[in-house]
C-alpha atoms as a PDB file:
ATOM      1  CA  UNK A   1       8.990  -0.601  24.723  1.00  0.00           C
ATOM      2  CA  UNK A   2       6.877  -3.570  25.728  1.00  0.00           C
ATOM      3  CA  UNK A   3       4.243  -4.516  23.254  1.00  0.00           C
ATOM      4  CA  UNK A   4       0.931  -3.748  24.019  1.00  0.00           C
ATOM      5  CA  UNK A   5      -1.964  -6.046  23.079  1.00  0.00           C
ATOM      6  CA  UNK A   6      -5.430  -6.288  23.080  1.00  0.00           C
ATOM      7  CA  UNK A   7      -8.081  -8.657  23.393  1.00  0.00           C
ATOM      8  CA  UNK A   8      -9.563  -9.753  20.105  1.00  0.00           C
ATOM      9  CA  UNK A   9     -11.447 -12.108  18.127  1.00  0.00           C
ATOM     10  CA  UNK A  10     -10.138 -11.554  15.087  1.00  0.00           C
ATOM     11  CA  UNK A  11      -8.207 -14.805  13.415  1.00  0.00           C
ATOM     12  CA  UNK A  12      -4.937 -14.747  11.499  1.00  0.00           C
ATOM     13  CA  UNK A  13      -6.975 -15.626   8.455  1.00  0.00           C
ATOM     14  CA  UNK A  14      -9.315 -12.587   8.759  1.00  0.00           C
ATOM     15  CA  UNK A  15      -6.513 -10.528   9.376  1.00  0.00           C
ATOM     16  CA  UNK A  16      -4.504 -11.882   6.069  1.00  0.00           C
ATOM     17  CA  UNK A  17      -7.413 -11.299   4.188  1.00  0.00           C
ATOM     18  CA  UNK A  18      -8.073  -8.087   5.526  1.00  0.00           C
ATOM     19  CA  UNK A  19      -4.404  -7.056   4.820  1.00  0.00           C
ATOM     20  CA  UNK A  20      -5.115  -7.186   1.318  1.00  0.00           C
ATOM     21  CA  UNK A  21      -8.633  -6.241   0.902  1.00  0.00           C
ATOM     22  CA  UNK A  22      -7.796  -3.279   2.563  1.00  0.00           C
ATOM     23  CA  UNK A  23      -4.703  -2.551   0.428  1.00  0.00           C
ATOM     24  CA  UNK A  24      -6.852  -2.742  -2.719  1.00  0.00           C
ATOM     25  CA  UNK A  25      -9.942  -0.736  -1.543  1.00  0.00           C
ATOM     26  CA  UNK A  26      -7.983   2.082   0.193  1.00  0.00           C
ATOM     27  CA  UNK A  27      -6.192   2.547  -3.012  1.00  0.00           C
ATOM     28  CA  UNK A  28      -9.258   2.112  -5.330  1.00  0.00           C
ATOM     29  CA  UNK A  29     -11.103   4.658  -2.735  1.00  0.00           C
ATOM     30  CA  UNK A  30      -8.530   6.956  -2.972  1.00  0.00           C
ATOM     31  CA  UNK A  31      -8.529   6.919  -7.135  1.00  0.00           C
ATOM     32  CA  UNK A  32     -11.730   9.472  -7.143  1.00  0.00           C
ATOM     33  CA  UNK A  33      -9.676  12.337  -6.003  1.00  0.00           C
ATOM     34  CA  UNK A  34      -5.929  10.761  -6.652  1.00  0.00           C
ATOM     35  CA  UNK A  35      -3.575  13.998  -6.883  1.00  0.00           C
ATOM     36  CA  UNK A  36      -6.276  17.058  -6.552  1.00  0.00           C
ATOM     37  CA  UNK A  37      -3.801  18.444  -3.676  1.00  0.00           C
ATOM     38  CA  UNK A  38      -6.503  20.979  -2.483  1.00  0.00           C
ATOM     39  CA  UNK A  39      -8.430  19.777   0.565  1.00  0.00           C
ATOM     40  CA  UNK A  40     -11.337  22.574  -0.492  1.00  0.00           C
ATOM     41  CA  UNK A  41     -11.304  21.834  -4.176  1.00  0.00           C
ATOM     42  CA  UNK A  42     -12.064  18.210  -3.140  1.00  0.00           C
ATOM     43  CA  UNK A  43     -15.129  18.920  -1.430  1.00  0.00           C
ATOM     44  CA  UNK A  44     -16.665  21.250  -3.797  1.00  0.00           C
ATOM     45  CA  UNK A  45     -15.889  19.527  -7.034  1.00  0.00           C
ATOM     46  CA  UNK A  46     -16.386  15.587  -5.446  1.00  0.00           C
ATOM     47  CA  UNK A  47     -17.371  16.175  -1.813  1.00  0.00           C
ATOM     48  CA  UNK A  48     -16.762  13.656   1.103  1.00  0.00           C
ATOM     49  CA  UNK A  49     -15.590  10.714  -0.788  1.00  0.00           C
ATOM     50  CA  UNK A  50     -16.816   7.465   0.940  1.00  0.00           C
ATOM     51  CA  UNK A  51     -17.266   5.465  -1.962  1.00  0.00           C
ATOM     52  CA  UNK A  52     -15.244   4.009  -4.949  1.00  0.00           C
ATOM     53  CA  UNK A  53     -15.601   6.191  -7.847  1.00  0.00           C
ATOM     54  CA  UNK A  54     -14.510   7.427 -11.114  1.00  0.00           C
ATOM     55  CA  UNK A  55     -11.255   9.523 -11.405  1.00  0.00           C
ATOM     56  CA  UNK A  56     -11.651  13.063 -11.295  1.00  0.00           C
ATOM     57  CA  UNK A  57      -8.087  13.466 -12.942  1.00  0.00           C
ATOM     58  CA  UNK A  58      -8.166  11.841 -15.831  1.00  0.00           C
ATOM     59  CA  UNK A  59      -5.534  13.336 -17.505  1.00  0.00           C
ATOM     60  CA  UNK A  60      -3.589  11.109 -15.357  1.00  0.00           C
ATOM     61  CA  UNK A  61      -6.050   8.281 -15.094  1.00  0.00           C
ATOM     62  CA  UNK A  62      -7.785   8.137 -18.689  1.00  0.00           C
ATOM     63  CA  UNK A  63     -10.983   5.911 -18.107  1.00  0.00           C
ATOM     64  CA  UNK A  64     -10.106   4.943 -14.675  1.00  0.00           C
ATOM     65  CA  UNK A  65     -14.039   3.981 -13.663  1.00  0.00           C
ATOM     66  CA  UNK A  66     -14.962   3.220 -10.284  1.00  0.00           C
ATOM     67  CA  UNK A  67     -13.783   0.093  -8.356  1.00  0.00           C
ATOM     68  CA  UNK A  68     -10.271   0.331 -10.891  1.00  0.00           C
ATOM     69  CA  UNK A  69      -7.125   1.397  -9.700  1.00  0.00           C
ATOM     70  CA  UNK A  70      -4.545   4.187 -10.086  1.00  0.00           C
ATOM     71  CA  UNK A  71      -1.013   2.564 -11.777  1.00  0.00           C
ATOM     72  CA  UNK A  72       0.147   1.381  -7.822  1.00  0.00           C
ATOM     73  CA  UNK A  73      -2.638  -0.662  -7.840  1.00  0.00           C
ATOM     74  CA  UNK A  74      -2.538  -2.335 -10.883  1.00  0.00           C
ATOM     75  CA  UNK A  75       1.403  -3.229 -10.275  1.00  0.00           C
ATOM     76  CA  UNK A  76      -0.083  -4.864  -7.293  1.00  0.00           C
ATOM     77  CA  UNK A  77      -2.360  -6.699  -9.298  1.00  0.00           C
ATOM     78  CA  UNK A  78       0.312  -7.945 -11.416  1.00  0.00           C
ATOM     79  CA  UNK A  79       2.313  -8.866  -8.526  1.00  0.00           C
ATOM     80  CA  UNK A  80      -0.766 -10.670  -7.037  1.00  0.00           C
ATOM     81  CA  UNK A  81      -1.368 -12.083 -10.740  1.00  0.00           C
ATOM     82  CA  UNK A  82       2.491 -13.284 -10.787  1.00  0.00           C
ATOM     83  CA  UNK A  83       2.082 -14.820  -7.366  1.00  0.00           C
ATOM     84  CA  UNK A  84      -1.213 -17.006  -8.256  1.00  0.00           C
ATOM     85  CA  UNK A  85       0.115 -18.139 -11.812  1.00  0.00           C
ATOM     86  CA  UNK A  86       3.545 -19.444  -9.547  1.00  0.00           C
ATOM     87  CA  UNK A  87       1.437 -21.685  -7.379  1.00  0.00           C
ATOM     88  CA  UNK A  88       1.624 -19.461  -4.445  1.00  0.00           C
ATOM     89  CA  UNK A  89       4.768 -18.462  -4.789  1.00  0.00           C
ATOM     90  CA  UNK A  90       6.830 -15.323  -5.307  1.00  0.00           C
ATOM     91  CA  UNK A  91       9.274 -15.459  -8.003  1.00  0.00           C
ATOM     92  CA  UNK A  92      10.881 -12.668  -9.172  1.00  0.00           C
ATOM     93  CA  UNK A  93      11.542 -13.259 -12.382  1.00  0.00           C
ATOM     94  CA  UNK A  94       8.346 -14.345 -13.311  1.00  0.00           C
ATOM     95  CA  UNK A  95       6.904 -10.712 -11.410  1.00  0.00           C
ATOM     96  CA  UNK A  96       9.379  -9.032 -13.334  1.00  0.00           C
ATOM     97  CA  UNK A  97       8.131 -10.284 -17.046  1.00  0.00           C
ATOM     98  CA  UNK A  98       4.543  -9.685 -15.551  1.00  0.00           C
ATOM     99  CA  UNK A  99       5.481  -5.873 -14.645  1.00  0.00           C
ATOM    100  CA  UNK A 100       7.325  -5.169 -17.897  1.00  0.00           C
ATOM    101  CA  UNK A 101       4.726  -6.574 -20.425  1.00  0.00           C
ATOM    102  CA  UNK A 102       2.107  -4.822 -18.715  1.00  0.00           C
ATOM    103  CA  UNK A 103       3.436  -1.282 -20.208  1.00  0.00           C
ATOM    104  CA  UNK A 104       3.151  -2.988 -23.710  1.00  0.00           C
ATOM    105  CA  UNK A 105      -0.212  -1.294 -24.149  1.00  0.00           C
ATOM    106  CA  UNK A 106      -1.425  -0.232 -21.015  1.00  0.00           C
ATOM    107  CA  UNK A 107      -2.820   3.344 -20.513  1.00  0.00           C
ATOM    108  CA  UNK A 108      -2.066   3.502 -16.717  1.00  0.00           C
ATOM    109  CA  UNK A 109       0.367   6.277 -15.700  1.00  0.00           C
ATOM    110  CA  UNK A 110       4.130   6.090 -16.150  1.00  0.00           C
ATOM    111  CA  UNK A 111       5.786   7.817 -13.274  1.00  0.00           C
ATOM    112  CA  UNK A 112       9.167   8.323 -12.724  1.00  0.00           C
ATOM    113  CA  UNK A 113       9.990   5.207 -11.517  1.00  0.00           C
ATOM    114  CA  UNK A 114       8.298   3.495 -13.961  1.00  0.00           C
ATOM    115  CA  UNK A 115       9.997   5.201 -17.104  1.00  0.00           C
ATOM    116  CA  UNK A 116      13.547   5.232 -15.526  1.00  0.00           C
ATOM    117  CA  UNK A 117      12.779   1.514 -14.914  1.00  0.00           C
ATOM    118  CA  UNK A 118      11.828   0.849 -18.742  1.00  0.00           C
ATOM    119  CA  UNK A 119      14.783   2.918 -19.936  1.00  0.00           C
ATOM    120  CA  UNK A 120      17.109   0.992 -18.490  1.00  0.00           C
ATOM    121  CA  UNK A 121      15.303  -2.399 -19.601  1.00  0.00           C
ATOM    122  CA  UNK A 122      15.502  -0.904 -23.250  1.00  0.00           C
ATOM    123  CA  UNK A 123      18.872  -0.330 -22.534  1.00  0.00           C
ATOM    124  CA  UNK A 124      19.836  -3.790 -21.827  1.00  0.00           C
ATOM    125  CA  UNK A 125      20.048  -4.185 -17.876  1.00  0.00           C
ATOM    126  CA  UNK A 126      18.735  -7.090 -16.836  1.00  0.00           C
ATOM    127  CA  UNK A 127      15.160  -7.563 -15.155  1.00  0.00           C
ATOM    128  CA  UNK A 128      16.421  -7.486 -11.804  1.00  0.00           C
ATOM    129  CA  UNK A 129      18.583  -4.563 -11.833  1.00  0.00           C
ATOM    130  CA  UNK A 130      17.091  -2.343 -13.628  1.00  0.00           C
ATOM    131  CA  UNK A 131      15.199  -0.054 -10.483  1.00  0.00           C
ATOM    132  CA  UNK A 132      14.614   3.574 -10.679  1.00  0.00           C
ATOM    133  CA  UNK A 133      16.303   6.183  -8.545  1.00  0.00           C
ATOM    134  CA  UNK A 134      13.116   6.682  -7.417  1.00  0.00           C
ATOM    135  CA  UNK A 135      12.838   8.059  -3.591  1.00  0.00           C
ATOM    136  CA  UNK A 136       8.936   7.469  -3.493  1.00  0.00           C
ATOM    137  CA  UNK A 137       6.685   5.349  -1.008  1.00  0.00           C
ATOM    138  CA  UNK A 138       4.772   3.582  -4.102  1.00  0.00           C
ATOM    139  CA  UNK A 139       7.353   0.543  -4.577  1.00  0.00           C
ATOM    140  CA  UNK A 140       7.121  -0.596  -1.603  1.00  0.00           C
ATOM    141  CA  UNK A 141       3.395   0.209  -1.202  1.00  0.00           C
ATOM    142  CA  UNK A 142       2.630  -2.828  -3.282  1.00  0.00           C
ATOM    143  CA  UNK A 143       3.769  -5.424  -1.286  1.00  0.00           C
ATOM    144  CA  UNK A 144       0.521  -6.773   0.170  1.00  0.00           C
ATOM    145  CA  UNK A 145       0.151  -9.856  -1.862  1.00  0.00           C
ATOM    146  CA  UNK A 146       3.872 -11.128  -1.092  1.00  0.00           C
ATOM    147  CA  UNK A 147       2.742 -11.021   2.900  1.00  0.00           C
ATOM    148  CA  UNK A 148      -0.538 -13.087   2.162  1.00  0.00           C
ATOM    149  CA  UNK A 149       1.348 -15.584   0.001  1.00  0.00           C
ATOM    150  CA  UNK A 150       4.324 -16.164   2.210  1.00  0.00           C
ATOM    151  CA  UNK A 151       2.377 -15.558   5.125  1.00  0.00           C
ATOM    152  CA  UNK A 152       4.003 -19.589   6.698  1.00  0.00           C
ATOM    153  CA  UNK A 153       7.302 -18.930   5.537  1.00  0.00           C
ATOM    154  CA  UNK A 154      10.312 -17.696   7.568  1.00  0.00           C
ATOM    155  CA  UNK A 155      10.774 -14.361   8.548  1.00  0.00           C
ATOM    156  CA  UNK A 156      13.437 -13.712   6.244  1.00  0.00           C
ATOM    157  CA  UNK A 157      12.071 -15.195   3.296  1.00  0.00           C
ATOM    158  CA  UNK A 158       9.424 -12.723   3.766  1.00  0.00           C
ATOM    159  CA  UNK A 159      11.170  -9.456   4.368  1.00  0.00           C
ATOM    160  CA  UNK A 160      13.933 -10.700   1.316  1.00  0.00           C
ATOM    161  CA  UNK A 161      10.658 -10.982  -0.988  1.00  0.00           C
ATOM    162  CA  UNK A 162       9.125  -7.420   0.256  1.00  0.00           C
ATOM    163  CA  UNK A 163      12.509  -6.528  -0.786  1.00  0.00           C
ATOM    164  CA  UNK A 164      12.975  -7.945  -4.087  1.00  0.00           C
ATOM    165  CA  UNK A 165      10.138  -6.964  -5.351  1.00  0.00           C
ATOM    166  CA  UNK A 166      10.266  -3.055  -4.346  1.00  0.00           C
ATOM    167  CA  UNK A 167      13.426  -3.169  -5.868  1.00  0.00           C
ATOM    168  CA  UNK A 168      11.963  -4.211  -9.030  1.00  0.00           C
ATOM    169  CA  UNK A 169      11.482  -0.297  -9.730  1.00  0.00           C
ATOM    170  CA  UNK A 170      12.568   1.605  -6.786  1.00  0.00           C
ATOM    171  CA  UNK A 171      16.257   0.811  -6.511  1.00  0.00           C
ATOM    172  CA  UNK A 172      16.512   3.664  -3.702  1.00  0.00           C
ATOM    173  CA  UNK A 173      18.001   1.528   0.203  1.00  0.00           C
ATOM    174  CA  UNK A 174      15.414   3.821   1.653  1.00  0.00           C
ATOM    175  CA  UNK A 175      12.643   2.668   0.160  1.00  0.00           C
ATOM    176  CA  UNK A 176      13.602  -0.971   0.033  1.00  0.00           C
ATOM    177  CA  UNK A 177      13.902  -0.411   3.632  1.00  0.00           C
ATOM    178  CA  UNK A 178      10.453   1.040   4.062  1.00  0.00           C
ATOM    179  CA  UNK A 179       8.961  -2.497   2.717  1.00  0.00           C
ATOM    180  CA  UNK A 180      11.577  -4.350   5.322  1.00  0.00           C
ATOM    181  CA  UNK A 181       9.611  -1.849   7.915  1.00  0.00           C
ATOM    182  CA  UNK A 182       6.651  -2.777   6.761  1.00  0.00           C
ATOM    183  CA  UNK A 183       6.319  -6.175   6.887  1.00  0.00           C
ATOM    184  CA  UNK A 184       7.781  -6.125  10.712  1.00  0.00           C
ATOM    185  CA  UNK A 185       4.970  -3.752  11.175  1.00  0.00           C
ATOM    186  CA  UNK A 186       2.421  -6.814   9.864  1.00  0.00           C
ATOM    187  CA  UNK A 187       4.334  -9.646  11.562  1.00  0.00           C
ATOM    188  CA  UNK A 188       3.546  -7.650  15.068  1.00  0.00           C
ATOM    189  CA  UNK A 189      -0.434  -6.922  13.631  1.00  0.00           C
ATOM    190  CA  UNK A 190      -0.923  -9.949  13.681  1.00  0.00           C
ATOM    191  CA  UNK A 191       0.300 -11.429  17.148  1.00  0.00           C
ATOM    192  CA  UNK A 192      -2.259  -8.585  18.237  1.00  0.00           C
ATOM    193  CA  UNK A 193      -0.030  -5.959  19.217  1.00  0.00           C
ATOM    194  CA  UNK A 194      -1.835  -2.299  18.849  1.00  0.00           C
ATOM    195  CA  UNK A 195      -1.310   0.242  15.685  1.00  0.00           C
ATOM    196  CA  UNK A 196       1.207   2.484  18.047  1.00  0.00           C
ATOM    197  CA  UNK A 197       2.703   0.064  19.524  1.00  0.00           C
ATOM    198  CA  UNK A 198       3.483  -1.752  16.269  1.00  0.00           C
ATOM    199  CA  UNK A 199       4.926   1.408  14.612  1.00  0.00           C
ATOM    200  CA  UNK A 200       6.766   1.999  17.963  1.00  0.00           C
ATOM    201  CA  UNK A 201       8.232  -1.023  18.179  1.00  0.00           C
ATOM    202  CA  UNK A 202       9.534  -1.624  14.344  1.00  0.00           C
ATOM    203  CA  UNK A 203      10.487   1.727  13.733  1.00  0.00           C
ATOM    204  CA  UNK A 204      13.008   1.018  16.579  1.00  0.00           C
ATOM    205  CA  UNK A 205      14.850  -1.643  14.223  1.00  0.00           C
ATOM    206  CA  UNK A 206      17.574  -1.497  12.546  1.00  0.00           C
ATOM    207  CA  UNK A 207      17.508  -0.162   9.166  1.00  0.00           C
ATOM    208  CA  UNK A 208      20.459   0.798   7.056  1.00  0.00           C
ATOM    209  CA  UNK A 209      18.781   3.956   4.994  1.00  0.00           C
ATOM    210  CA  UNK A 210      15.564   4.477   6.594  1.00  0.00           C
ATOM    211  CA  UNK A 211      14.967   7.064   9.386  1.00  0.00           C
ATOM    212  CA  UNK A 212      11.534   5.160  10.504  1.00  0.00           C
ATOM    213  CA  UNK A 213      12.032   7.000  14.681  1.00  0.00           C
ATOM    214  CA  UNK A 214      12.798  10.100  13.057  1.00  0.00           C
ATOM    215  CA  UNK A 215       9.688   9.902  10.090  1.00  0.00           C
ATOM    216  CA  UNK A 216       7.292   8.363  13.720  1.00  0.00           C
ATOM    217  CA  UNK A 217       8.464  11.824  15.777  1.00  0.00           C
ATOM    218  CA  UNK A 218       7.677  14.231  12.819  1.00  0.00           C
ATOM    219  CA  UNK A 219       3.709  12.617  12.808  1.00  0.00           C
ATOM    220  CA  UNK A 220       4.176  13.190  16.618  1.00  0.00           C
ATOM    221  CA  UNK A 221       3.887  16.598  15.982  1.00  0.00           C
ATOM    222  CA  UNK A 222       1.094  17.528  14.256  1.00  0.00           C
ATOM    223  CA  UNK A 223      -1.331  14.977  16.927  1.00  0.00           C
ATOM    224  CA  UNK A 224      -4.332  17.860  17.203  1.00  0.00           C
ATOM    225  CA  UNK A 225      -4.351  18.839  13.436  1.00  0.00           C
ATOM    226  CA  UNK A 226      -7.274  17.960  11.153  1.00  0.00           C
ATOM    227  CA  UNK A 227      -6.308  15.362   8.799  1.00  0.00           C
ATOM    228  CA  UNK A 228      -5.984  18.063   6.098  1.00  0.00           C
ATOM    229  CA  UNK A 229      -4.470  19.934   7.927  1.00  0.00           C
ATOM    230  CA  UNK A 230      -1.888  17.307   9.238  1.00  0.00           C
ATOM    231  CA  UNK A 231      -0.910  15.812   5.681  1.00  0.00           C
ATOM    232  CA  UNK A 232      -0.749  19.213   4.294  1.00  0.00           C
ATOM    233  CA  UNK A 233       2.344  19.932   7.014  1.00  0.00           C
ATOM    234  CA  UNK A 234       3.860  16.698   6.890  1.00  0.00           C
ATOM    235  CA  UNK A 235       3.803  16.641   3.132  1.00  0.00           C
ATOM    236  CA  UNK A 236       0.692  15.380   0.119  1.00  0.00           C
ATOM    237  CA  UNK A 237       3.100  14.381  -2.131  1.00  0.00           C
ATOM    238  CA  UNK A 238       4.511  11.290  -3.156  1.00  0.00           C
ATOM    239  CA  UNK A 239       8.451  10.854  -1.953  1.00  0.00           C
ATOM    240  CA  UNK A 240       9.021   8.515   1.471  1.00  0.00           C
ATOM    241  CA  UNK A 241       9.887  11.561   3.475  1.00  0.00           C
ATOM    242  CA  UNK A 242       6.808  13.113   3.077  1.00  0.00           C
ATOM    243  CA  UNK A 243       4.173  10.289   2.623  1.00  0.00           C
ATOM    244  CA  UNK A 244       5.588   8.031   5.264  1.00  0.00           C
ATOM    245  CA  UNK A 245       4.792  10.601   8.087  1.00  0.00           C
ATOM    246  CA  UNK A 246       1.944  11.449   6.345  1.00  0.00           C
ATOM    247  CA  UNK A 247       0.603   7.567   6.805  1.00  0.00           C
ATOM    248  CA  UNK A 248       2.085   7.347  10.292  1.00  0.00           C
ATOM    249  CA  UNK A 249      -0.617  10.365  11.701  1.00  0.00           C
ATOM    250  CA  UNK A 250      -3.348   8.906  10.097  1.00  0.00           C
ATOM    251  CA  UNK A 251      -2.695   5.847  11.464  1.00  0.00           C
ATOM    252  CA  UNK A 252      -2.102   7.515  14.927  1.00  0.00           C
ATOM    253  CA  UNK A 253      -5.299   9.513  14.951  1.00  0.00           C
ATOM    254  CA  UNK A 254      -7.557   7.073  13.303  1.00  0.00           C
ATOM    255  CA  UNK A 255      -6.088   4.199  13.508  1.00  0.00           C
ATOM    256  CA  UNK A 256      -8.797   2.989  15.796  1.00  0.00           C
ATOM    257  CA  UNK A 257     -11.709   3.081  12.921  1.00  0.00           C
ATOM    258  CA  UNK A 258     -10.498   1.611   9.407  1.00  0.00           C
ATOM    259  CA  UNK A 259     -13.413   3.301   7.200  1.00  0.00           C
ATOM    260  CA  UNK A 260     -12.711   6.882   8.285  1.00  0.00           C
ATOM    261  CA  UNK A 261      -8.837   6.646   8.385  1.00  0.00           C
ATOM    262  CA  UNK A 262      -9.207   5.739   4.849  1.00  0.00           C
ATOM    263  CA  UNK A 263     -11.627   8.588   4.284  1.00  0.00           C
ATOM    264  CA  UNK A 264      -9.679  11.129   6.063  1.00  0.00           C
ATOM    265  CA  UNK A 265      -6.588  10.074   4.185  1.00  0.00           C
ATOM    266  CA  UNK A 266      -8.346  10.360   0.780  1.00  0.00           C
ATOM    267  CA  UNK A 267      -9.923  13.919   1.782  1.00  0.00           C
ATOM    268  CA  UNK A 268      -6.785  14.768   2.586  1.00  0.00           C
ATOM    269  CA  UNK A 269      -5.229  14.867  -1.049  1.00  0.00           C
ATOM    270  CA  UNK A 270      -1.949  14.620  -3.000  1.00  0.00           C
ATOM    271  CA  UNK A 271      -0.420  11.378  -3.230  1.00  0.00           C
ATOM    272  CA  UNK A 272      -3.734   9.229  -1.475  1.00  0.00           C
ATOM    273  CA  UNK A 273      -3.243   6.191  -3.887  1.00  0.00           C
ATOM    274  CA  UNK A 274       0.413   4.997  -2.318  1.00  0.00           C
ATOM    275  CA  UNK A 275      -0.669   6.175   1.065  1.00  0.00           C
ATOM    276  CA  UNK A 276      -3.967   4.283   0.893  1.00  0.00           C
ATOM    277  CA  UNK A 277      -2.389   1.060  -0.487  1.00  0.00           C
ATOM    278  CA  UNK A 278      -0.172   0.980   2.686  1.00  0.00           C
ATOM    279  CA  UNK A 279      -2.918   2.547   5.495  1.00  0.00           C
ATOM    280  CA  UNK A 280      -5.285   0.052   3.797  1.00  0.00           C
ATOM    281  CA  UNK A 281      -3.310  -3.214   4.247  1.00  0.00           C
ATOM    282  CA  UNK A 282      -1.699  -1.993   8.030  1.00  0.00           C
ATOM    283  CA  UNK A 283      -5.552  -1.475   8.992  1.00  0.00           C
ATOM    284  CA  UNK A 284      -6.520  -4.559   7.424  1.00  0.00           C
ATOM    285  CA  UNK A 285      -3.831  -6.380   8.853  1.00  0.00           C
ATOM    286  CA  UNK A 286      -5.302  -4.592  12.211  1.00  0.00           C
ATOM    287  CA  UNK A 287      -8.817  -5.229  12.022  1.00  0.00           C
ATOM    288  CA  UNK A 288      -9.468  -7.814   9.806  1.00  0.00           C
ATOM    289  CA  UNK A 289     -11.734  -8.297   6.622  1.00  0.00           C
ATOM    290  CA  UNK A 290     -14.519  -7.211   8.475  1.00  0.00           C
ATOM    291  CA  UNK A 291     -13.907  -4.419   9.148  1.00  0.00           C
ATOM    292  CA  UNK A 292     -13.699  -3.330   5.189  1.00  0.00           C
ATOM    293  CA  UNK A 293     -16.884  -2.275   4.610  1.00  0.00           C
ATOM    294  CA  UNK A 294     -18.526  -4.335   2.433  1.00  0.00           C
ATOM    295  CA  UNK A 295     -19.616  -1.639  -0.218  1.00  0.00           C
ATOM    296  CA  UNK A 296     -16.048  -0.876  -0.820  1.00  0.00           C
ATOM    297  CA  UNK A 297     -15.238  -4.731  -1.605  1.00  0.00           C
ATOM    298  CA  UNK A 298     -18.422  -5.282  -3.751  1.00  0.00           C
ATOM    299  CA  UNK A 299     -17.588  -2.395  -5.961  1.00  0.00           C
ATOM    300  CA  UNK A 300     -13.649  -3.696  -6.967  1.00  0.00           C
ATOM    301  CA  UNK A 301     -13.466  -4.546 -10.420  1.00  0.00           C
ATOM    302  CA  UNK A 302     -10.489  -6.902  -9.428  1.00  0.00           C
ATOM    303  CA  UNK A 303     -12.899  -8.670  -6.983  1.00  0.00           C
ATOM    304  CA  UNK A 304     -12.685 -12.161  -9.409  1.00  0.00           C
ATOM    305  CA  UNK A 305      -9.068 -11.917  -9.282  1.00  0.00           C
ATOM    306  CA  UNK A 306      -8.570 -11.632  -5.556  1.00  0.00           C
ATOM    307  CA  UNK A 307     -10.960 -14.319  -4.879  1.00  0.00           C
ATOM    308  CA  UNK A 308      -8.656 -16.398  -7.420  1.00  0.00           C
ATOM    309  CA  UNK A 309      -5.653 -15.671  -5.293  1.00  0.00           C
ATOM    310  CA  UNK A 310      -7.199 -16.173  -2.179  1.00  0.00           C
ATOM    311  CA  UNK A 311      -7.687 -19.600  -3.210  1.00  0.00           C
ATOM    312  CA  UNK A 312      -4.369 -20.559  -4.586  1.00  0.00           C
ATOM    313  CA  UNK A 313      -3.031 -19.452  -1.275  1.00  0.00           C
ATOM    314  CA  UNK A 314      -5.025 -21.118   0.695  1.00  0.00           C
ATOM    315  CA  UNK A 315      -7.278 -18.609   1.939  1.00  0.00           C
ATOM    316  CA  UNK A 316     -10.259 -19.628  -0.306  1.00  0.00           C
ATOM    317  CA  UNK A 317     -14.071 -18.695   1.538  1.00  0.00           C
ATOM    318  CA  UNK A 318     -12.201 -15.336   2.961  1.00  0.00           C
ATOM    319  CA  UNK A 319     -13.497 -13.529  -0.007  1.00  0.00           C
END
C-alpha cells in the first residue's frame, strides 16, 4: 500500500527522543498495576491510573516506588547504560556482562527468560548464546535505546543490533523477528508516515518466523471493543501471540493521542509493562517528546541517566 503521510512539525530529534521517553514512561506508568489481569479490580483497588506510581504487586515488584521500573525496564536501562559507557555504541558483549551482573543482587523479577538465560550461563554457554526459549514480547520490547544510538547508521546495522540484543535472552526466531519488525516500524515513523500505515506497511515484510499480517488482522477484529475489552480477547498476557495484537489495537484505536493509549493500555491489565515499553517508544517515535506529558517524565527515577545518554549520543538539550 502507498504510505500515507502527514503534515508535521515534529523534527527527527524530537521524535528520537520521544522514542525513548516514551518507552520508559509507558513502562514505568504501567508498573502501578503491572499483572492485576482484572480490568474491575484495577479500578477499585488503584482506579484510573494516569500517573507513575508505586506497584500494587509487590510480590512481584518488592519496593518498586513510583517513577521505577518493572524488570523490562531496568534491562533497558542496562542496555541504555551499556550503550553510553561504549561511547555511543552498541556492543554486545559489553550489554551482555551489563545484563548478567545485574542479577548478582538485584531484587527485580526473574522470569522465564531470565532464569533459563542464567542457567545456561552457569552452565557454561557463552554470553551470546545462551537465550531462553522464551516466546514472549519482552526481549524485544527493550530495544529503544539501540534505535536512538544507531539512529545514523545503516539500516542493517540497526535491525542486526535490535537483533542481537533480543537474542541476548529470547533465543525464540519469532521474537527476534518482532524487534526486526519493529525497528522498520520506527524507520517509517520517522519519514512521517501514519501509525496504520506504518504497521501496514512493515508487517507486509518479509519475516522468517513472525506472522506480523496475520497478528495486524486479529487486532482488526476487535476495532469497536473497549480497550478492556479488546486486550482481554486478543490476550493480557505476556507471549508475542497474544501481546503483539494486543499492542497493534491500541495503537489502532488510540494511536492518535499518546497519553490515553498509554492509559488505556495500562487499564487494560496483564502483561502492560512489555506492551507499554513498545506502545510507548512507537508513539514516541510518532509524536515526539512533546507529546509525553511532562508529569510522567519529571517523575522517572532514571531521569539523570537518560539525560546522560542523551548526551553521549548526541541528543543532549532533548531532555
Amino acid at each position: 500500500m502507498a504510505a500515507v503521510q502527514v503534515e508535521s512539525p515534529i523534527t527527527v530529534r524530537e521524535r528520537y527522543a520521544g522514542l525513548l521517553y516514551g518507552a520508559l514512561a509507558g513502562e514505568s506508568l504501567a508498573l502501578g498495576a503491572h499483572w492485576i489481569y482484572d480490568h474491575d479490580e484495577i479500578l477499585s483497588e488503584i482506579g484510573r491510573v494516569t500517573e507513575l506510581r508505586r506497584a500494587a504487586r509487590q510480590d512481584y515488584h518488592p519496593g518498586k516506588d513510583s517513577g521505577a521500573h518493572t524488570h523490562y525496564g531496568d534491562q533497558t536501562l542496562i542496555l541504555m547504560d551499556s550503550i553510553e559507557a561504549c561511547g555511543g555504541n552498541f556492543v554486545m558483549d559489553d550489554f551482555a556482562r551489563r545484563w548478567r551482573s545485574f542479577w548478582d543482587d538485584s531484587k527485580s523479577y526473574r522470569d522465564h527468560a531470565t532464569k533459563d538465560t542464567l542457567a545456561h550461563l552457569e552452565a557454561g554457554t557463552g554470553l551470546t548464546r545462551a537465550g531462553s526459549d522464551s516466546t514472549e514480547l519482552g526481549g524485544a520490547a527493550r530495544m529503544a535505546p539501540v534505535l536512538l544510538a544507531l539512529r545514523n547508521e545503516d539500516k542493517p546495522t540497526i535491525i542486526a543490533a535490535v537483533r542481537a540484543q533480543t537474542a541476548l535472552t529470547h533465543a525464540t526466531p519469532a521474537v527476534i523477528d518482532t524487534a526486526e519488525f519493529l525497528a522498520h516500524t520506527v524507520f517509517l515513523l520517522m519519514r512521517g508516515v501514519t501509525i496504520p500505515s506504518a504497521l501496514q506497511m512493515a508487517a507486509a515484510m518479509p519475516y522468517k518466523a513472525l506472522t506480523a499480517e496475520a497478528f495486524l488482522q486479529k487486532a482488526e477484529t476487535v476495532r469497536g471493543l473497549s480497550t478492556p475489552d479488546a486486550v482481554a480477547k486478543l490476550g493480557q498476557s505476556c507471549t508475542l501471540e497474544k501481546a503483539l495484537p494486543s499492542v497493534f489495537a491500541i495503537l489502532l484505536q488510540h494511536g492518535a493521542n499518546l497519553e490515553t493509549a498509554l492509559i488505556e493500555n495500562v487499564m487494560a491489565g496483564g502483561d502492560s509493562a512489555a506492551r507499554g515499553l513498545v506502545l510507548g517508544m512507537v508513539l514516541g517515535a510518532a509524536h515526539g517528546r512533546r507529546a509525553i506529558p511532562e508529569r510522567w517524565i519529571g517523575a522517572l527515577q532514571a531521569r539523570p541517566q537518560v539525560e546522560a545518554f542523551l548526551k553521549t549520543v548526541g541528543l543532549g538539550g532533548m531532555d
